[in-house]
Protein backbone atom coordinates (compact mmCIF):
# COMPACT_ATOMS: atom_id res chain seq x y z
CA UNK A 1 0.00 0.00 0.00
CA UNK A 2 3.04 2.43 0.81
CA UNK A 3 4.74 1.60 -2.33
CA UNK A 4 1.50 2.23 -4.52
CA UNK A 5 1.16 5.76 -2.50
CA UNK A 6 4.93 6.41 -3.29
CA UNK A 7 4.28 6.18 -6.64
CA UNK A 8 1.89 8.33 -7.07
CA UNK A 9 2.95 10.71 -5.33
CA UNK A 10 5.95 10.78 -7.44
CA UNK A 11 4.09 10.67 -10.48
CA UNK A 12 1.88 13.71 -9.16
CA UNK A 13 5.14 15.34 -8.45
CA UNK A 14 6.77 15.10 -12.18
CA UNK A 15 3.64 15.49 -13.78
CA UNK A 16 3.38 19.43 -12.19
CA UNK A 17 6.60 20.26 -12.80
CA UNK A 18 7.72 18.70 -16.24
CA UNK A 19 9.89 21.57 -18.46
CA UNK A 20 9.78 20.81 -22.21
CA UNK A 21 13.03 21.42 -24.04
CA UNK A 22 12.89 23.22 -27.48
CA UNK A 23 13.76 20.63 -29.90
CA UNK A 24 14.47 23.29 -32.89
CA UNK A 25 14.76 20.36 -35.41
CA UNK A 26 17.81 18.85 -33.96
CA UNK A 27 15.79 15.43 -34.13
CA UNK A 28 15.36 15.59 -37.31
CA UNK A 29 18.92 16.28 -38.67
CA UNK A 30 20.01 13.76 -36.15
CA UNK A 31 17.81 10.80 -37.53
CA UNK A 32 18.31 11.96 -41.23
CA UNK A 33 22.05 11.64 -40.46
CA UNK A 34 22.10 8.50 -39.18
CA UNK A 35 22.82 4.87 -41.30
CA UNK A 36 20.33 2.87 -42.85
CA UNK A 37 19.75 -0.06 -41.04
CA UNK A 38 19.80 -3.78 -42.94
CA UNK A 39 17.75 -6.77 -42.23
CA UNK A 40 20.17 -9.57 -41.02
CA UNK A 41 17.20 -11.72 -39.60
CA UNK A 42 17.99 -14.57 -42.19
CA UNK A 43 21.12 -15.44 -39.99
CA UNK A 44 18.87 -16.73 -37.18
CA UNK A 45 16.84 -18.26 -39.58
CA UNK A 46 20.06 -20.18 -41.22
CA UNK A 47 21.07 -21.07 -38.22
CA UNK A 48 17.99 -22.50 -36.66
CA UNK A 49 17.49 -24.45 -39.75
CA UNK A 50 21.57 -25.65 -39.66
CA UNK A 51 21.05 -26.70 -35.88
CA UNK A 52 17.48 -28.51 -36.37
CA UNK A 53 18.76 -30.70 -39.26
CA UNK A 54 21.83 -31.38 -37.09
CA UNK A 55 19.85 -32.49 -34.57
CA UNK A 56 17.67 -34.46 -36.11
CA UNK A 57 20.50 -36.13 -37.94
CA UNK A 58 22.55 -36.91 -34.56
CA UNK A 59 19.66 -38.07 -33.21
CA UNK A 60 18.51 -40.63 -36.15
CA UNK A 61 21.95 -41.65 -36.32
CA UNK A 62 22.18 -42.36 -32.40
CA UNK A 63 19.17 -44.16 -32.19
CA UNK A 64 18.48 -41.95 -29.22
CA UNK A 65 14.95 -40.45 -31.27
CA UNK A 66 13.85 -44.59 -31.50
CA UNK A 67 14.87 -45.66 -27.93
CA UNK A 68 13.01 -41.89 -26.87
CA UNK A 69 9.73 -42.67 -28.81
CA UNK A 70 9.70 -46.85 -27.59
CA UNK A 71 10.22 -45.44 -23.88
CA UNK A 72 7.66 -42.69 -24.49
CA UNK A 73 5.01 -45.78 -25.98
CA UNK A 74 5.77 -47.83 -22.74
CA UNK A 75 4.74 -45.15 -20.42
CA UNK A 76 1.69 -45.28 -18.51
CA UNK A 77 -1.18 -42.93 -19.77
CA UNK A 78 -1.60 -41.28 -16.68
CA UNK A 79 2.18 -39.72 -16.97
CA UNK A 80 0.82 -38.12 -19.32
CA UNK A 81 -2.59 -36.62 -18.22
CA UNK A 82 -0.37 -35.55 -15.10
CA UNK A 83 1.58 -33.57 -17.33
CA UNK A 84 -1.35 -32.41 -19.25
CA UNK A 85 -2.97 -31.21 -16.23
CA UNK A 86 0.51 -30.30 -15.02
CA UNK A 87 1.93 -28.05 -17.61
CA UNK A 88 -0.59 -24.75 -16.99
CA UNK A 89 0.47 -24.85 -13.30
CA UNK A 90 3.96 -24.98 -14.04
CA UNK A 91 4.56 -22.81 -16.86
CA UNK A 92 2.20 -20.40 -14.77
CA UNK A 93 4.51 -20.65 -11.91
CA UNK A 94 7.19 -20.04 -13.87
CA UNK A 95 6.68 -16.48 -16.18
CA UNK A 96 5.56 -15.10 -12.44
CA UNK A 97 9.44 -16.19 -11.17
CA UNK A 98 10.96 -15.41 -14.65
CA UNK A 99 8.94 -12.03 -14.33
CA UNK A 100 10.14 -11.29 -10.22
CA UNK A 101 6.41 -10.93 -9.23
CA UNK A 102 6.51 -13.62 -6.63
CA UNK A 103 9.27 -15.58 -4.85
């Protein structure tokens, strides 16, 4: 409750007594000046696609993807409703930690 107060108090405080800075079209030189920019998102790509056929291939040529799917078929069904009902919890629990809101 303090912190919430805090806030907006402080936000009440800059609010009143903001000061705007005459730009006199320095922004506009400045990002007329500036580089052009390239698109270099195909290097993820190419290397997403590199590492997922290498993958796959390590894995056929293991065997590890065969003995992974014949475990997998061996399993008990409810392992896998547990996860099902599982997963929500979990992945809840886990953007709230990976976002500091809790714990």
């Amino acid at each position: 409750m303090e912190k919430n107060n805090t806030d907006k108090l402080l936000k009440n405080f800059f609010s009143e007594h903001k000061q705007e800075i005459k730009d006199n079209g320095f922004t506009r030189r400045v990002m007329h000046r500036l580089p052009e920019q390239h698109d270099h998102s195909w290097i993820v790509w190419f290397c997403a696609c590199v590492g997922m056929i290498l993958s796959l291939w390590l894995g056929f040529s293991s065997g590890s993807i065969q003995a992974g799917l014949s475990h997998l078929l061996q399993m008990p069904i409810y392992y896998f409703i547990a996860a099902v009902f599982c997963f929500p919890l979990l992945s809840t629990v886990g953007f709230l930690v990976a976002a500091k809101r809790y714990f």
